[in-house]
Protein backbone atom coordinates (compact mmCIF):
# COMPACT_ATOMS: atom_id res chain seq x y z
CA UNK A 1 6.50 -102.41 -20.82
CA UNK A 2 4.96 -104.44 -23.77
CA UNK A 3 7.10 -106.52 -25.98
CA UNK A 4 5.86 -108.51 -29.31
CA UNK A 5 6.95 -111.50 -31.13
CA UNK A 6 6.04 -112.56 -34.41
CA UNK A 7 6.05 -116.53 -34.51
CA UNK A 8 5.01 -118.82 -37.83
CA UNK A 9 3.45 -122.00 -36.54
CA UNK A 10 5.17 -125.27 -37.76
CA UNK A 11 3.45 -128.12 -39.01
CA UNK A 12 2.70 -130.76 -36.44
CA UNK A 13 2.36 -127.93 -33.62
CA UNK A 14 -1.54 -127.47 -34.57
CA UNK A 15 -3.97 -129.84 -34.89
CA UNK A 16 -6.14 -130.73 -38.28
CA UNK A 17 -8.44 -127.66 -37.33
CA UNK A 18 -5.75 -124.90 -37.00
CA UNK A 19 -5.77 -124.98 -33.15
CA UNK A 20 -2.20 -124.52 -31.75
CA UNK A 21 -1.50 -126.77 -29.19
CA UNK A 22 -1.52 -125.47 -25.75
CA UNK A 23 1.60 -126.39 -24.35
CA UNK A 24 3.47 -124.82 -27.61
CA UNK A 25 2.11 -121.48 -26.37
CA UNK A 26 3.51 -121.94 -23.08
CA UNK A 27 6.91 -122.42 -24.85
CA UNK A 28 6.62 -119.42 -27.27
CA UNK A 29 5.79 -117.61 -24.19
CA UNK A 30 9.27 -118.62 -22.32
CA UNK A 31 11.36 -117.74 -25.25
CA UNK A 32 9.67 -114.70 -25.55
CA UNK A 33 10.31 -114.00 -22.01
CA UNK A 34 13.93 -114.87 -22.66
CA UNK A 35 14.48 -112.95 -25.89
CA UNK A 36 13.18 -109.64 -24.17
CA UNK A 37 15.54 -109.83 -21.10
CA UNK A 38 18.23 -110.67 -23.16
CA UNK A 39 17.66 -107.49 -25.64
CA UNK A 40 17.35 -105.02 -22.37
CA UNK A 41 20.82 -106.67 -20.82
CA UNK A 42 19.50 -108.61 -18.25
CA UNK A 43 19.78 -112.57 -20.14
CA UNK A 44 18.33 -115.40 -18.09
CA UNK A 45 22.32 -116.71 -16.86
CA UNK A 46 23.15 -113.32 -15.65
CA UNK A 47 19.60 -113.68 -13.97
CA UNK A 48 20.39 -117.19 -12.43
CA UNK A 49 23.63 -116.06 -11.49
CA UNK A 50 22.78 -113.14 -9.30
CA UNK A 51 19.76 -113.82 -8.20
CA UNK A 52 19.59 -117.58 -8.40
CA UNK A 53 16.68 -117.25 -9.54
CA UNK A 54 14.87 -117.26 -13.39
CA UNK A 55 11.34 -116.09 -11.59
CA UNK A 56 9.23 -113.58 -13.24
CA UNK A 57 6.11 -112.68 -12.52
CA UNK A 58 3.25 -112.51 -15.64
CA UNK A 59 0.86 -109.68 -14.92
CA UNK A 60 -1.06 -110.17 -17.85
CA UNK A 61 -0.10 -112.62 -20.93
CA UNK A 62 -2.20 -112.05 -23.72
CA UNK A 63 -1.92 -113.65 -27.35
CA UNK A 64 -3.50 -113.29 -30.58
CA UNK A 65 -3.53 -114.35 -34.38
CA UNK A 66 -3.06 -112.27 -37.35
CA UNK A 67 -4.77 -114.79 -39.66
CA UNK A 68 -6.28 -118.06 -39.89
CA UNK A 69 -4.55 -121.19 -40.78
CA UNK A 70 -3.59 -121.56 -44.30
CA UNK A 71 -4.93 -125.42 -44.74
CA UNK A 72 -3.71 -126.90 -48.35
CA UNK A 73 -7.18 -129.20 -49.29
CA UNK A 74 -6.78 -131.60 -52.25
């Protein structure tokens, strides 16, 4: 199954050269994860709930950007 997100990055989540910050990928990734079982009917409380458990397993994570930073110079 693949499942895509399209995020904007907020100011003060990259640093003066465009890089995201690490850890803000991490979190993109968990909401992600969360949106997606949510939309096929399995939401992370149900998940907790009957399995005790919020555990998945990434196979393969993969991210990319469409474009480069816009950076405002002046």
């Amino acid at each position: 199954m693949m499942y895509w997100r399209e995020l904007s990055v907020n100011w003060g989540e990259s640093d003066p050269f465009g890089l995201v910050y690490y850890p803000r990928i991490v979190a993109w990734f968990n909401d992600t994860e969360h949106e997606l079982f949510r939309k096929i009917g399995y939401p992370i409380d149900k998940m907790i709930r009957e399995n005790r458990t919020t555990f998945v397993s990434w196979a393969r994570s993969t991210s990319a950007s469409s474009a480069p930073p816009l950076t405002a110079i002046g």
